[in-house]
Protein backbone atom coordinates (compact mmCIF):
# COMPACT_ATOMS: atom_id res chain seq x y z
CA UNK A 1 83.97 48.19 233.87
CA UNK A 2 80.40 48.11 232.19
CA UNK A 3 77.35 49.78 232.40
CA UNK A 4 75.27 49.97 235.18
CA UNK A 5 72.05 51.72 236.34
CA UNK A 6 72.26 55.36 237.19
CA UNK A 7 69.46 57.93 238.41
CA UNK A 8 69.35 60.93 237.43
CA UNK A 9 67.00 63.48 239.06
CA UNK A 10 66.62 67.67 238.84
CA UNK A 11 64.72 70.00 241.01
CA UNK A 12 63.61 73.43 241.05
CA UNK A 13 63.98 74.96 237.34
CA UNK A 14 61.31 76.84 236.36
CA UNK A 15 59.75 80.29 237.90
CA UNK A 16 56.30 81.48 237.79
CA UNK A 17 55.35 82.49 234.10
CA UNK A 18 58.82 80.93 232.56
CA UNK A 19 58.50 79.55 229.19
CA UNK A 20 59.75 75.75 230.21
CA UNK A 21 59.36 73.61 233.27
CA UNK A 22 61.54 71.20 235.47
CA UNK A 23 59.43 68.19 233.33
CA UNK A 24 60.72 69.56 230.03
CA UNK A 25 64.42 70.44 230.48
CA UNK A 26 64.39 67.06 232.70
CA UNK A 27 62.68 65.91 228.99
CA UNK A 28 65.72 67.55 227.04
CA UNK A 29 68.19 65.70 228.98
CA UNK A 30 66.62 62.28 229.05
CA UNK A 31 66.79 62.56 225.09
CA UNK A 32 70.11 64.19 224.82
CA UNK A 33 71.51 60.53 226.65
CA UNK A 34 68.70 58.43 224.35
CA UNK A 35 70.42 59.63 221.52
CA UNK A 36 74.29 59.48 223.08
CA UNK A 37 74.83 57.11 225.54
CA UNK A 38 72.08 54.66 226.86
CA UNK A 39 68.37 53.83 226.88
CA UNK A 40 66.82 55.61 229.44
CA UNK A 41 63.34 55.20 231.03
CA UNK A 42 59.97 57.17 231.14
CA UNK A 43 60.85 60.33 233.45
CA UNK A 44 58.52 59.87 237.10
CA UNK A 45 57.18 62.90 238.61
CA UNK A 46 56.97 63.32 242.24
CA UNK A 47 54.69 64.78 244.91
CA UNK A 48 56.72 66.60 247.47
CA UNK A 49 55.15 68.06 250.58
CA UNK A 50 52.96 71.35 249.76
CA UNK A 51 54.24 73.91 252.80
CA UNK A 52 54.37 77.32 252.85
CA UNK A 53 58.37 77.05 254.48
CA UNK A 54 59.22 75.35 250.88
CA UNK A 55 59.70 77.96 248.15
CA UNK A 56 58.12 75.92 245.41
CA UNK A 57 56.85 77.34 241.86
CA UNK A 58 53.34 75.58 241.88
CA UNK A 59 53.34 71.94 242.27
CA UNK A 60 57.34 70.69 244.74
CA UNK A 61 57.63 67.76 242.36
CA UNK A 62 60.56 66.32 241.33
CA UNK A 63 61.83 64.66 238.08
CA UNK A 64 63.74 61.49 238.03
CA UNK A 65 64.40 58.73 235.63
CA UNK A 66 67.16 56.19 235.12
CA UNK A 67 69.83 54.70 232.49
CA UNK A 68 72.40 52.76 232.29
CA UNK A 69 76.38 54.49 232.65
CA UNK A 70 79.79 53.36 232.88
CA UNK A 71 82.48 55.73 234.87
CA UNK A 72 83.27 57.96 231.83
CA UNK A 73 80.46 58.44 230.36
CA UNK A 74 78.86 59.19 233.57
CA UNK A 75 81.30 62.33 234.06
CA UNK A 76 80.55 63.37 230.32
CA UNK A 77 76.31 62.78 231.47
CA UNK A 78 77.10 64.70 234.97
CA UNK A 79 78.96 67.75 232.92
CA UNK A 80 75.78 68.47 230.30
CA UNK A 81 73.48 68.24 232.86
CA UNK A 82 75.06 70.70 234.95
CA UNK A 83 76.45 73.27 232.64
CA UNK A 84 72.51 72.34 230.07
CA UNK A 85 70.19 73.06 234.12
CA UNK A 86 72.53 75.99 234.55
CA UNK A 87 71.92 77.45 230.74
CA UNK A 88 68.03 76.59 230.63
CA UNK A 89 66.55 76.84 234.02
CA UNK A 90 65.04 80.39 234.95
CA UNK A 91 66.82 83.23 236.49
CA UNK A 92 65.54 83.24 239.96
CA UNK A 93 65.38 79.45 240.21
CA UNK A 94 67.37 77.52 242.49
CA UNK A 95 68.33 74.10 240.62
CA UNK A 96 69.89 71.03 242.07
CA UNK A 97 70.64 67.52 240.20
CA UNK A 98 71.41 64.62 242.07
CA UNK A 99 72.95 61.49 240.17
CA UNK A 100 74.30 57.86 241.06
CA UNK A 101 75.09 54.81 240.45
CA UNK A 102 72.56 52.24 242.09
CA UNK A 103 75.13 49.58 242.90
CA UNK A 104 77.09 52.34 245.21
CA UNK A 105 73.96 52.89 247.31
CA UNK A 106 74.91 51.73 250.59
CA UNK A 107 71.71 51.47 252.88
CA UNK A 108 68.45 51.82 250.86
CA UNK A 109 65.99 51.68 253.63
CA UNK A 110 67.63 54.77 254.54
CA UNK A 111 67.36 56.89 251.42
CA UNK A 112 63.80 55.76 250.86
CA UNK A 113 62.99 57.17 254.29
CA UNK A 114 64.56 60.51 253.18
CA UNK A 115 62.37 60.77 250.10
CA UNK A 116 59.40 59.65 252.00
CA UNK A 117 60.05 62.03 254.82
CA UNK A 118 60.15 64.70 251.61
CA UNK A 119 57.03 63.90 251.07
CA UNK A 120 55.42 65.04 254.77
CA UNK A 121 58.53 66.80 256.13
CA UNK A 122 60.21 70.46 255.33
CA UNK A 123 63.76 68.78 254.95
CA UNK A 124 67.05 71.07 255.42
CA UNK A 125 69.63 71.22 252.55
CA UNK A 126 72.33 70.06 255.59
CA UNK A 127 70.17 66.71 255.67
CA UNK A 128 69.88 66.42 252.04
CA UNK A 129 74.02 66.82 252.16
CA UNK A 130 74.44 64.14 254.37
CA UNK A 131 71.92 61.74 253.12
CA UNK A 132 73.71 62.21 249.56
CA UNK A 133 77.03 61.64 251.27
CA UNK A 134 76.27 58.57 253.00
CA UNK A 135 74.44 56.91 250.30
CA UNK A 136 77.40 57.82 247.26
CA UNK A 137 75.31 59.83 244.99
CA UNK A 138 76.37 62.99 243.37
CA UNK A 139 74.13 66.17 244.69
CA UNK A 140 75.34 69.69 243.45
CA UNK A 141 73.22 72.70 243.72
CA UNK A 142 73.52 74.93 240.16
CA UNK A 143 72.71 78.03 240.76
CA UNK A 144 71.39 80.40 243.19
CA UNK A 145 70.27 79.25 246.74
CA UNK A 146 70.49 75.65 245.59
CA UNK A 147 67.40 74.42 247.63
CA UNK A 148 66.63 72.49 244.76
CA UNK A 149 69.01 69.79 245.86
CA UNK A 150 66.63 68.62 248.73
CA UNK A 151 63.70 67.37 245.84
CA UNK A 152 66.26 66.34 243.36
CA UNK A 153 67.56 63.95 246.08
CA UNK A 154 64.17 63.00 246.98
CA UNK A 155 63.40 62.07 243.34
CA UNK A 156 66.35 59.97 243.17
CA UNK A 157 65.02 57.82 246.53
CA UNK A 158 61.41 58.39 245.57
CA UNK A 159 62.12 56.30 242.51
CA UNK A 160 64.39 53.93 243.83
CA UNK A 161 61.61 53.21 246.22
CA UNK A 162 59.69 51.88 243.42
CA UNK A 163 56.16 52.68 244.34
CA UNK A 164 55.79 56.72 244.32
CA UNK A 165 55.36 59.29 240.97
CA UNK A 166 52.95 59.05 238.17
CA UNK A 167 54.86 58.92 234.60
CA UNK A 168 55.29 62.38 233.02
CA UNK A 169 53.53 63.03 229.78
CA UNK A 170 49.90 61.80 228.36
CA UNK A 171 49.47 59.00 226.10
CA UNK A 172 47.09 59.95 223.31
CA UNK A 173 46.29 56.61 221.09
CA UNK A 174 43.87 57.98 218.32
CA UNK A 175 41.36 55.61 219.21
CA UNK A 176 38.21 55.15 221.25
CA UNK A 177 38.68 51.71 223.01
CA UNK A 178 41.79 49.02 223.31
CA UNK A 179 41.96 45.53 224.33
CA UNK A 180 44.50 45.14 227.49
CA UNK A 181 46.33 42.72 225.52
CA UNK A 182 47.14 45.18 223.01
CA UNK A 183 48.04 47.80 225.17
CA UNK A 184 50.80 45.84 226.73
CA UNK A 185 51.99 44.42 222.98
CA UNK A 186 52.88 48.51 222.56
CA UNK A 187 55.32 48.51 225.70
CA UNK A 188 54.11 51.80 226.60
CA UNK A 189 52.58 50.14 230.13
CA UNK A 190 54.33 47.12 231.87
CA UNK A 191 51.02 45.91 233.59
CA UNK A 192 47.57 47.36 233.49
CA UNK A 193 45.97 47.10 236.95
CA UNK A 194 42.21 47.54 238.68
CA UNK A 195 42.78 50.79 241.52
CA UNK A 196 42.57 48.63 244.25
CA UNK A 197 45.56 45.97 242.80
CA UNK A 198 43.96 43.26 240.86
CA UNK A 199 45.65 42.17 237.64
CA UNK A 200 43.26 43.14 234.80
CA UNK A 201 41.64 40.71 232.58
CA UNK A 202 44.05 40.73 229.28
CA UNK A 203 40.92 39.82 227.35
CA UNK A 204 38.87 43.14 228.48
CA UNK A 205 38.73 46.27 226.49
CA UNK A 206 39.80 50.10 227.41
CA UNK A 207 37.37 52.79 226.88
CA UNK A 208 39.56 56.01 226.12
CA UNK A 209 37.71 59.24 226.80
CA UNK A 210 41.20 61.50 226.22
CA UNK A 211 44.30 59.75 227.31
CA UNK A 212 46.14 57.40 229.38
CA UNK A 213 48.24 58.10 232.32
CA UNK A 214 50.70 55.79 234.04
CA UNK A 215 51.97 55.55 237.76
CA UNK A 216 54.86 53.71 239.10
CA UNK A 217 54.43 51.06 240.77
CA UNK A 218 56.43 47.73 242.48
CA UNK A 219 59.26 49.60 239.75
CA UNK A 220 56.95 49.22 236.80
CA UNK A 221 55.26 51.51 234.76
CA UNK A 222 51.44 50.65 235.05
CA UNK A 223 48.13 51.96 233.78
CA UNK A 224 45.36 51.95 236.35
CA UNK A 225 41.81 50.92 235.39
CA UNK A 226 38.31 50.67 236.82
CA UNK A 227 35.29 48.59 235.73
CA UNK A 228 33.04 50.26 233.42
CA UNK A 229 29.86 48.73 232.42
CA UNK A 230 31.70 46.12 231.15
CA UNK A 231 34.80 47.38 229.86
CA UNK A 232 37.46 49.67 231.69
CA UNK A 233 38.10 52.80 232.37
CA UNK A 234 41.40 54.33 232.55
CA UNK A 235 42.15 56.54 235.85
CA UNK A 236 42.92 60.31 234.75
CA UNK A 237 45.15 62.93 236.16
CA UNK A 238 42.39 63.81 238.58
CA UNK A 239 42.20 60.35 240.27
CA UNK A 240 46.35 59.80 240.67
CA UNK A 241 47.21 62.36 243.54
CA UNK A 242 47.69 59.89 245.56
CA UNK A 243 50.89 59.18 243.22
C-alpha cells in the first residue's frame, strides 16, 4: 500500500511560565518526519473557544498539520509522537495527539461540525471519544487528565475543514516591499488575497512594515492584503482573530 495523507494534531503541552509551547514541540515533530519519512506542511494554529470551564494555558489553540504515511511508518510516526509529547510537554499539562489517515474518514460533515462546535462549545472528552471512533482516527490522551484530546481532535477537523487557523510562525523577508508575483515564485503563500476575497493583482507590490502572516484558507495557505495608497498592505497578527 502507498502513502497517503495523514493529520497529525497535539493539544495541551505547555504550562504557564514553561520554557516551550504546544507550537514548538508540534514544530519538533513536524521536522523530526521532514527529515524521516515525508514532506509535511506548514503547522495551522487554531482558535478554540475562550471559557472559563476549559483549563487552557493562555490562548485553547490547537496545532495541526499534515503528511503523507503508509501503515508502517505511520505506527513508527504515532510511537515518537507519543513517547517525544510525553518526554517534552510540561509536568502539569494534560496532552492529547490525535492522528489519521484522511481516506479512513468516514463522514466529514460530521467531524467538521465537532471542530466547529470546539470553537463555541465546552466539548466533553466522552464526545471527543466517540467522534474519534466514528470517524477512524487515532486519539490517545498522554499524560495526566488527558483533556487535551478534545483540541487535538478539533485541530485535526479544524484543518480538514479547510478554512479555519492562521499558519504558525512569521515570515521575515529582509526587505521593504515585494511584487505579488514574486511572493508566490517563493512558495511560501499559495495565493495572496484582498480581506474581503478578491484575487490580488500579481502585478502590485507589498509594502512590508515587519512580517507576513498567512491564514488557511479553501485548504491553501494564503497571505491577506489590503490596498495601500497604491500598493498593499499585508494583514498582521492583530487583524487575523477572526482565523
Amino acid at each position: 500500500m502507498g502513502k497517503n495523507k495523514v493529520y497529525i494534531a497535539i493539544d495541551d503541552t505547555d504550562e504557564v511560565g514553561y520554557y516551550t509551547s504546544t507550537g514548538e514541540i508540534c514544530e519538533d515533530i513536524r521536522e523530526h518526519i521532514d527529515k524521516n519519512y515525508s514532506r509535511t506542511t506548514p503547522i495551522t494554529r487554531h482558535q478554540l473557544l475562550l471559557d472559563d470551564r476549559i483549563p487552557y494555558t493562555s490562548h485553547n489553540s490547537s496545532m495541526c498539520f499534515t503528511c503523507e504515511l503508509d501503515l508502517e511508518t505511520f505506527e513508527q510516526v504515532k510511537n515518537f509522537i507519543l513517547s517525544y509529547v510525553a518526554y517534552k510537554s510540561a509536568h502539569s499539562s494534560s496532552p492529547g495527539v490525535c492522528m489519521g489517515f484522511e481516506r479512513d474518514i468516514c463522514d466529514r460533515d460530521a467531524l467538521i461540525a465537532y471542530g466547529l462546535d470546539a470553537k463555541k462549545r465546552v466539548l466533553t472528552k466522552e464526545s471527543a471519544y466517540e467522534t474519534a471512533a466514528a470517524q477512524k482516527l487515532f486519539l490517545k490522551e498522554v499524560k495526566n487528565k488527558g483533556n487535551g484530546i478534545i483540541g487535538a481532535l478539533a485541530g485535526v477537523a479544524l484543518r480538514a475543514y479547510g478554512n479555519d487557523g492562521r499558519i504558525k510562525g512569521k515570515i521575515k523577508l529582509g526587505k521593504k516591499s515585494i511584487a505579488v508575483s514574486e511572493l508566490l515564485e517563493t512558495g511560501l503563500f499559495e495565493e495572496v488575497r484582498l480581506k474581503h476575497g478578491k484575487t490580488a493583482d500579481k502585478n502590485h507590490h507589498i509594502v512590508i512594515d515587519e512580517y507576513l502572516k498567512g491564514v488557511y484558507i479553501d485548504h491553501k495557505s494564503v497571505l491577506l492584503v489590503e490596498e495601500y495608497g497604491g500598493f498593499y498592505k499585508p494583514l498582521v497578527k492583530e487583524n487575523l482573530l477572526d482565523y
